[in-house]
PDB file of N, CA and C in Angstrom:
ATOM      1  N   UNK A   1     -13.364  28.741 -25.088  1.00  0.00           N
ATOM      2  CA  UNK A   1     -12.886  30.048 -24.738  1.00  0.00           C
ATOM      3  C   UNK A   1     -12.638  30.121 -23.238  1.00  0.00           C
ATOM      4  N   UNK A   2     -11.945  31.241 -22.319  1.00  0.00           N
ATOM      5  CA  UNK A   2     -11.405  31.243 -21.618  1.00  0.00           C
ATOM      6  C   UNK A   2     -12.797  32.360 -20.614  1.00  0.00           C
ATOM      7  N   UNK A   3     -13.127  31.621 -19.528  1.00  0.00           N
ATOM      8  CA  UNK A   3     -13.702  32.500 -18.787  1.00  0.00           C
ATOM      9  C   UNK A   3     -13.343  33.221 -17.822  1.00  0.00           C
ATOM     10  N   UNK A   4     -12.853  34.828 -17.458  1.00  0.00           N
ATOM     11  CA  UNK A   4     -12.414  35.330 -16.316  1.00  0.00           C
ATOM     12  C   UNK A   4     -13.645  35.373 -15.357  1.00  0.00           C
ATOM     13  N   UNK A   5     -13.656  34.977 -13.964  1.00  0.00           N
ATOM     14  CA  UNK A   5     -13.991  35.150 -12.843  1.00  0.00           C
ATOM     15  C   UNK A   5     -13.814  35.943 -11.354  1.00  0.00           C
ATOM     16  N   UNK A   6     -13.086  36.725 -12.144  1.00  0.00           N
ATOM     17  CA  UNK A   6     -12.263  37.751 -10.729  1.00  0.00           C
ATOM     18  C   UNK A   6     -13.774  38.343 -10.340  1.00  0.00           C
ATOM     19  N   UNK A   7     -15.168  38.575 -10.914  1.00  0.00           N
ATOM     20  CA  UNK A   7     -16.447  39.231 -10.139  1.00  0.00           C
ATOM     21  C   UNK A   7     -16.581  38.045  -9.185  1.00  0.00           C
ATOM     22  N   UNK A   8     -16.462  36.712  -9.601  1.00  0.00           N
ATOM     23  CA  UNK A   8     -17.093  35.733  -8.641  1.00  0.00           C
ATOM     24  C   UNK A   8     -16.117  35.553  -7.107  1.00  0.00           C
ATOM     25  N   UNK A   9     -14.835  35.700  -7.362  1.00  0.00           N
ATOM     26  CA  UNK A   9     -13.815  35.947  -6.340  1.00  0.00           C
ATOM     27  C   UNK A   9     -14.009  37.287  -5.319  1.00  0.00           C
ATOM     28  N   UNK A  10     -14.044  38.278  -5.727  1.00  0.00           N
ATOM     29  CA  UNK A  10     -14.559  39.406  -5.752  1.00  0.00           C
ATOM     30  C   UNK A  10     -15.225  39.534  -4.384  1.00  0.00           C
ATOM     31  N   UNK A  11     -16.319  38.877  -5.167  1.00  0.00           N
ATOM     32  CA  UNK A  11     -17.519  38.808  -4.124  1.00  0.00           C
ATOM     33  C   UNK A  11     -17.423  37.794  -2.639  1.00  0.00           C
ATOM     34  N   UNK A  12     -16.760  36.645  -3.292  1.00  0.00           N
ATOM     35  CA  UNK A  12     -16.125  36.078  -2.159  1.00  0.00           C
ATOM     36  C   UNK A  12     -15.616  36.639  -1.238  1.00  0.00           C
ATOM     37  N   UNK A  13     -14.546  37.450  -1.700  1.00  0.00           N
ATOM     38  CA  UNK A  13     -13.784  37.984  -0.370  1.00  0.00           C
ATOM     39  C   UNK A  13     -14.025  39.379  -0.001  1.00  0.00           C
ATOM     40  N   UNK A  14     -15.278  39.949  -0.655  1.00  0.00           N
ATOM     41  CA  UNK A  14     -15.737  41.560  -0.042  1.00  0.00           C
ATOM     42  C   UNK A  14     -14.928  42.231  -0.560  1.00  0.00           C
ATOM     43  N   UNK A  15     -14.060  42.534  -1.358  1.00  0.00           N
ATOM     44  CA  UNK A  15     -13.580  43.030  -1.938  1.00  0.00           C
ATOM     45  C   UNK A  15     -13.818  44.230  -3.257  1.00  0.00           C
ATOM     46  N   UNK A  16     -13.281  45.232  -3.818  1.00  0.00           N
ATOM     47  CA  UNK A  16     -14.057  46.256  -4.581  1.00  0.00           C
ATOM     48  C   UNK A  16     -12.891  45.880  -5.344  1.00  0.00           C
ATOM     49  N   UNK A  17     -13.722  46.261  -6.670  1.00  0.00           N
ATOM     50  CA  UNK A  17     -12.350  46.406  -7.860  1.00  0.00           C
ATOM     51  C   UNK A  17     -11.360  47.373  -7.943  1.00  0.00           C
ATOM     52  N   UNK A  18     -11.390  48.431  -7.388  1.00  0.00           N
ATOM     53  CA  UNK A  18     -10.857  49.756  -7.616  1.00  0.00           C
ATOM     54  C   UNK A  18      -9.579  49.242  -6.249  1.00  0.00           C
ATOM     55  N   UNK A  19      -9.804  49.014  -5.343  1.00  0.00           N
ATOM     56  CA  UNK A  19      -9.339  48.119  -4.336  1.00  0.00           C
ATOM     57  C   UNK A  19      -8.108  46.867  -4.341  1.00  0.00           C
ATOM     58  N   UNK A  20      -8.699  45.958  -5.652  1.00  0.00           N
ATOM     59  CA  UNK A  20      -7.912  44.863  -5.963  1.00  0.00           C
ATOM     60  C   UNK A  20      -6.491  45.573  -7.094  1.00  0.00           C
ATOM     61  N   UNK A  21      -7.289  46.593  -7.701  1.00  0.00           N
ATOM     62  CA  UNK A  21      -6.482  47.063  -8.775  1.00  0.00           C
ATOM     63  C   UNK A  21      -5.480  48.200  -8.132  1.00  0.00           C
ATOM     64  N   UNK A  22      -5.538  48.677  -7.167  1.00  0.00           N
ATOM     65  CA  UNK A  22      -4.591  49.405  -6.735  1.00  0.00           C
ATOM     66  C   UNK A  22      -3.666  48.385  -5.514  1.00  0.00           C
ATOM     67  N   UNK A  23      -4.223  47.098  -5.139  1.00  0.00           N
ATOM     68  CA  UNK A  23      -2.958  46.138  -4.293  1.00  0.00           C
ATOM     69  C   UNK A  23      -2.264  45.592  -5.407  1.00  0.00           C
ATOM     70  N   UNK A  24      -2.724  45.269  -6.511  1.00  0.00           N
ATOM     71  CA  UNK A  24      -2.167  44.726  -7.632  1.00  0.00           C
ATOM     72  C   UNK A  24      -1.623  45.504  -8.708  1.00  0.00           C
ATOM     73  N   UNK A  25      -1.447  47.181  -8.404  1.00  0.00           N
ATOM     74  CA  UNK A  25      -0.776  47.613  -9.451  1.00  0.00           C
ATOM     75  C   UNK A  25      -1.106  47.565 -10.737  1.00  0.00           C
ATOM     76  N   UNK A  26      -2.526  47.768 -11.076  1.00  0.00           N
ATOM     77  CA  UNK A  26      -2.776  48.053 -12.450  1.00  0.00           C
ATOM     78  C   UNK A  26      -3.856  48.924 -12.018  1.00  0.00           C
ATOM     79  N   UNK A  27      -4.376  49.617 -13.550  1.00  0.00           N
ATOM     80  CA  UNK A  27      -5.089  50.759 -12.993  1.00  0.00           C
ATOM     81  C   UNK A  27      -6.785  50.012 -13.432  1.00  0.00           C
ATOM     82  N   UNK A  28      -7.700  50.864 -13.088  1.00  0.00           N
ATOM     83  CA  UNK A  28      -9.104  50.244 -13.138  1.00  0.00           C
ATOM     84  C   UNK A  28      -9.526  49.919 -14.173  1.00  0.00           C
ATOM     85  N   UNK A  29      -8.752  50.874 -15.368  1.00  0.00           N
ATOM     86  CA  UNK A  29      -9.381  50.404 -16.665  1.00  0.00           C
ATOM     87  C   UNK A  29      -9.260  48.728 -17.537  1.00  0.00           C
ATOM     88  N   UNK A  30      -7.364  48.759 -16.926  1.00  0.00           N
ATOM     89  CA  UNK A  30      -7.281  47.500 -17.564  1.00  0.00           C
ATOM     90  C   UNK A  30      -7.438  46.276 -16.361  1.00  0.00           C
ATOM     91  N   UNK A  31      -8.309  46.597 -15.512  1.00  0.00           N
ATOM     92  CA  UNK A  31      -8.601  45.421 -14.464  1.00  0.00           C
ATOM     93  C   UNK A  31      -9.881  45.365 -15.349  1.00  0.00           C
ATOM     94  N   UNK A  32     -10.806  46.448 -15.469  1.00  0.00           N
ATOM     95  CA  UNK A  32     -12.237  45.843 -15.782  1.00  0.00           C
ATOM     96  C   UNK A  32     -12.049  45.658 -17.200  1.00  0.00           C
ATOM     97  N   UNK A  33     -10.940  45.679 -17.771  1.00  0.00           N
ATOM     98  CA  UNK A  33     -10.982  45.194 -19.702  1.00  0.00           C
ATOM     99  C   UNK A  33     -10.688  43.310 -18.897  1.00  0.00           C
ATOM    100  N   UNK A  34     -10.212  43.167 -18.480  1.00  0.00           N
ATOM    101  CA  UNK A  34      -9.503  41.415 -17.449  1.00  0.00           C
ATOM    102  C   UNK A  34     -10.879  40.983 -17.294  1.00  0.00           C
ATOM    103  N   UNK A  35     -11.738  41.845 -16.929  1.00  0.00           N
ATOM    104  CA  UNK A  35     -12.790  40.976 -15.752  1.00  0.00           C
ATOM    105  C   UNK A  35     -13.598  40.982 -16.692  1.00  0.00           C
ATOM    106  N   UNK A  36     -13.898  41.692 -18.020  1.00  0.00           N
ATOM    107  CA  UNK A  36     -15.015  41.479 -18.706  1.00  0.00           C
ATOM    108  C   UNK A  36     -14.742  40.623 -20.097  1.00  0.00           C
ATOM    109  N   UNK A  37     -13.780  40.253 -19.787  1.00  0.00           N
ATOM    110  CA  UNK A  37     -13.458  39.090 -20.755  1.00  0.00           C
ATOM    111  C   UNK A  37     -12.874  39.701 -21.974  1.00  0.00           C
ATOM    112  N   UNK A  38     -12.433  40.885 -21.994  1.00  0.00           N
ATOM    113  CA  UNK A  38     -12.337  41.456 -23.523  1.00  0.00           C
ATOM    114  C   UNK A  38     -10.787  41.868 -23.518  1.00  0.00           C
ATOM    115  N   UNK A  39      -9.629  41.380 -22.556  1.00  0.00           N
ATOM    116  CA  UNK A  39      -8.679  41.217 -22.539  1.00  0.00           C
ATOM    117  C   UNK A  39      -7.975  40.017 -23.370  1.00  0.00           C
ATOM    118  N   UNK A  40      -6.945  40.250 -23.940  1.00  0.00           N
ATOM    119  CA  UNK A  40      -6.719  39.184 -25.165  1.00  0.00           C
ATOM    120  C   UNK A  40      -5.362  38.622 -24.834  1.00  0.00           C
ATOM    121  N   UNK A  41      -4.699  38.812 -23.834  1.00  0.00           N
ATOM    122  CA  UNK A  41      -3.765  38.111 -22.991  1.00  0.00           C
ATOM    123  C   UNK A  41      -3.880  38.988 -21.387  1.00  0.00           C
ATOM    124  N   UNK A  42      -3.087  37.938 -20.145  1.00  0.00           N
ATOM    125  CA  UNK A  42      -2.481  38.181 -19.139  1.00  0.00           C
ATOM    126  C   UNK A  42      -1.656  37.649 -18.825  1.00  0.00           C
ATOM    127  N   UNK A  43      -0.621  39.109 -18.190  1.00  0.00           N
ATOM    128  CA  UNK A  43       0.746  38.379 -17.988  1.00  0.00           C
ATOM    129  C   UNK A  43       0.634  37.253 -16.403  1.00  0.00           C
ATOM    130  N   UNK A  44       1.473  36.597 -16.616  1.00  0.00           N
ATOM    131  CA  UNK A  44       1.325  35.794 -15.537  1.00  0.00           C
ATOM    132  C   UNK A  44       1.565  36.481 -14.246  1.00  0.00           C
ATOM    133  N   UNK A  45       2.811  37.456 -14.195  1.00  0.00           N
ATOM    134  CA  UNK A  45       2.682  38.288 -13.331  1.00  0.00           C
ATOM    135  C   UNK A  45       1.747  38.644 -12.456  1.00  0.00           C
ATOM    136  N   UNK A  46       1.054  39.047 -13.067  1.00  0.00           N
ATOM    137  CA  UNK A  46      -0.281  39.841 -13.001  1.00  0.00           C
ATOM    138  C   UNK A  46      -1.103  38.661 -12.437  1.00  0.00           C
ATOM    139  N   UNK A  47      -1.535  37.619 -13.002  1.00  0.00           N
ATOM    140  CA  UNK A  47      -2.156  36.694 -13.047  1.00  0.00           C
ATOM    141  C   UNK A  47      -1.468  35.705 -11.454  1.00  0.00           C
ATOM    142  N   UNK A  48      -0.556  35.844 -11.002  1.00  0.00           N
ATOM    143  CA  UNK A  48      -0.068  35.957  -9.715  1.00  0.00           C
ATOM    144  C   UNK A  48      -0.100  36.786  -8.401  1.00  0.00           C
ATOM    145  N   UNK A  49      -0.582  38.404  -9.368  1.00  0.00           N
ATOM    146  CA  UNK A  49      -0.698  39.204  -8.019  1.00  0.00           C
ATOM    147  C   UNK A  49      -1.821  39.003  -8.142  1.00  0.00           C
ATOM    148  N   UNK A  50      -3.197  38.472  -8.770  1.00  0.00           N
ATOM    149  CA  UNK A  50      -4.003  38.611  -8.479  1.00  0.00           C
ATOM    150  C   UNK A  50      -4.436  37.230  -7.428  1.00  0.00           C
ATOM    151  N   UNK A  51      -4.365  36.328  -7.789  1.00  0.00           N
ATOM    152  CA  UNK A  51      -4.268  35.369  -6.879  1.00  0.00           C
ATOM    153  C   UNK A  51      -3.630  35.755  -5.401  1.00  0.00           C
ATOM    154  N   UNK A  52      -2.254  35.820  -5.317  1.00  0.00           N
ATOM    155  CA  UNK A  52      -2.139  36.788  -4.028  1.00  0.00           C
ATOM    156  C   UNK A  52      -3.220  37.207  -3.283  1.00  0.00           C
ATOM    157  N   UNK A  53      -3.614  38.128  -3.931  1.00  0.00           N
ATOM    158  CA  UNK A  53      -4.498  39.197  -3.097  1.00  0.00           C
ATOM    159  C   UNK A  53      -5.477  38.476  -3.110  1.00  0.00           C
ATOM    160  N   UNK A  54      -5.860  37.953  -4.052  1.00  0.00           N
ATOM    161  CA  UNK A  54      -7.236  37.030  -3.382  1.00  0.00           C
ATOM    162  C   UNK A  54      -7.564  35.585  -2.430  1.00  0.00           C
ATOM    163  N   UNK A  55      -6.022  35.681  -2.510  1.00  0.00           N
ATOM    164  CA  UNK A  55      -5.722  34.408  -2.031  1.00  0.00           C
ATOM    165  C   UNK A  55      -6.732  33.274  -2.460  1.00  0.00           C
ATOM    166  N   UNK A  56      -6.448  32.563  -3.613  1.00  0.00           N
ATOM    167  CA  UNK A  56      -7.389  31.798  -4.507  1.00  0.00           C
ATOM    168  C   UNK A  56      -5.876  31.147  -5.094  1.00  0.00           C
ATOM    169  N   UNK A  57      -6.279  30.206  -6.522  1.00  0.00           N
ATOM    170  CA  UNK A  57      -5.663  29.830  -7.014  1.00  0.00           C
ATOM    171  C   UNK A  57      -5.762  30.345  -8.561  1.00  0.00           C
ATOM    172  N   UNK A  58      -4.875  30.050  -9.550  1.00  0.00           N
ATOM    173  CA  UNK A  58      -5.360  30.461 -10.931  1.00  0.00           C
ATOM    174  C   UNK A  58      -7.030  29.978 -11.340  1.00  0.00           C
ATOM    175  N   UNK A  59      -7.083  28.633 -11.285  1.00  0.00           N
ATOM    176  CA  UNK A  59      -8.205  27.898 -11.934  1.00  0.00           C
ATOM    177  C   UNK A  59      -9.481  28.375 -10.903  1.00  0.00           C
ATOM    178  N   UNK A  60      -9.445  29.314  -9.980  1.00  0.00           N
ATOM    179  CA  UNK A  60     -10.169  30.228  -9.461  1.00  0.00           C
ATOM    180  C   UNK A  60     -10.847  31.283 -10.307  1.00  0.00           C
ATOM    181  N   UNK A  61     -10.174  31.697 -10.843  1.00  0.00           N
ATOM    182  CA  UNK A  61     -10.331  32.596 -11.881  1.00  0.00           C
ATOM    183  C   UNK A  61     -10.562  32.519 -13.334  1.00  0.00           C
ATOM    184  N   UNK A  62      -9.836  31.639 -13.712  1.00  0.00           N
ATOM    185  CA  UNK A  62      -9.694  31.179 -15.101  1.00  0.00           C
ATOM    186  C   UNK A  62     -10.586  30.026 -15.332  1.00  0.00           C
ATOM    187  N   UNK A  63     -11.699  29.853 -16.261  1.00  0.00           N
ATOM    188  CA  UNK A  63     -12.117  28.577 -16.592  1.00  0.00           C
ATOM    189  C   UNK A  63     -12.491  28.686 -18.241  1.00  0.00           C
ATOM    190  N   UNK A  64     -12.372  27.429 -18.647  1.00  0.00           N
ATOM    191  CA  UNK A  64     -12.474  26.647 -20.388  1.00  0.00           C
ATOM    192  C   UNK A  64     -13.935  26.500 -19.587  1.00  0.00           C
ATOM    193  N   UNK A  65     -14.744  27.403 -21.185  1.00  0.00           N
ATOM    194  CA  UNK A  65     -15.842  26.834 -21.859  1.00  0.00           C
ATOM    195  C   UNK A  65     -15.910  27.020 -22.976  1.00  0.00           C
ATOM    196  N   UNK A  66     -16.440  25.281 -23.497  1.00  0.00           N
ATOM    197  CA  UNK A  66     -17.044  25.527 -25.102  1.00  0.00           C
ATOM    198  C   UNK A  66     -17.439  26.756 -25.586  1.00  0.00           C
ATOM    199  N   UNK A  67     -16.548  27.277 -27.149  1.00  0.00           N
ATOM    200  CA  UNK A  67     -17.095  28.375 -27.873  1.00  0.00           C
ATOM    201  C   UNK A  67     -18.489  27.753 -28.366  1.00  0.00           C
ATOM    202  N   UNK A  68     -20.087  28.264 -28.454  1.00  0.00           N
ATOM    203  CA  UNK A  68     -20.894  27.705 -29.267  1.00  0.00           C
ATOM    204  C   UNK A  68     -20.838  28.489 -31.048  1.00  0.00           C
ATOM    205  N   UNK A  69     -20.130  29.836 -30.714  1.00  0.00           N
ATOM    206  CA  UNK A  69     -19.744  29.945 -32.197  1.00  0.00           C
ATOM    207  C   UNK A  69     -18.145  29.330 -33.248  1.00  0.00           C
ATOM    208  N   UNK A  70     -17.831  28.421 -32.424  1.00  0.00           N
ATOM    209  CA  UNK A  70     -17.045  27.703 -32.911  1.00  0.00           C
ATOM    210  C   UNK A  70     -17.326  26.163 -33.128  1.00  0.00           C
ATOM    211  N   UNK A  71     -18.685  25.728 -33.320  1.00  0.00           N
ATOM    212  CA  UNK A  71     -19.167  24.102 -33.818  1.00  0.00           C
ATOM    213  C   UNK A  71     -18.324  24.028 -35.047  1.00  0.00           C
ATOM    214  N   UNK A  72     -17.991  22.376 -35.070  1.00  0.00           N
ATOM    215  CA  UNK A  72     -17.999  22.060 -35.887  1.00  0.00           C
ATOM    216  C   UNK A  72     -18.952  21.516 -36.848  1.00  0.00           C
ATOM    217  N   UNK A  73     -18.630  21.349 -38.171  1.00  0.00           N
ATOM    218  CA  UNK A  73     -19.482  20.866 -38.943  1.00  0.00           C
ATOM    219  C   UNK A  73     -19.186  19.199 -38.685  1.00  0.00           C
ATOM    220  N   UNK A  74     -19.801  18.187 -39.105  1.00  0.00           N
ATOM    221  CA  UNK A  74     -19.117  16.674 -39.266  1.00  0.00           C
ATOM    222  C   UNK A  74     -19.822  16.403 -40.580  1.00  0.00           C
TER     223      UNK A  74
END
């Protein structure tokens, strides 16, 4: 599964959410649906202004970890 990290960036650069979401043009609700993982796509757009403003890269934000409710059986 896909982990968002924009709190860990965040914090990096002193930054407030209410803050990132008004340089980036979305409103607070669907920044903190992004940041708490319960967003089910992002546009790249988006996924560009946020980098921007944080001046980071995607894989800053974005990281793959193993689902543990997705084992397989063998």
């Amino acid at each position: 599964m896909i982990v968002i990290n924009i709190d860990v960036m965040l914090a990096k650069r002193k930054m407030k959410v209410g803050d990132l979401a008004k340089q980036i043009g979305i409103t607070n609700a669907n920044l903190s649906i992004l940041k708490n993982g319960k967003a089910k796509a992002i546009r790249i757009e988006t996924l560009n202004e946020i980098c921007k403003a944080l001046q980071c890269q995607p894989g800053d934000i974005l990281e793959y970890q193993d689902d543990p409710e997705e084992e397989t059986e063998t």
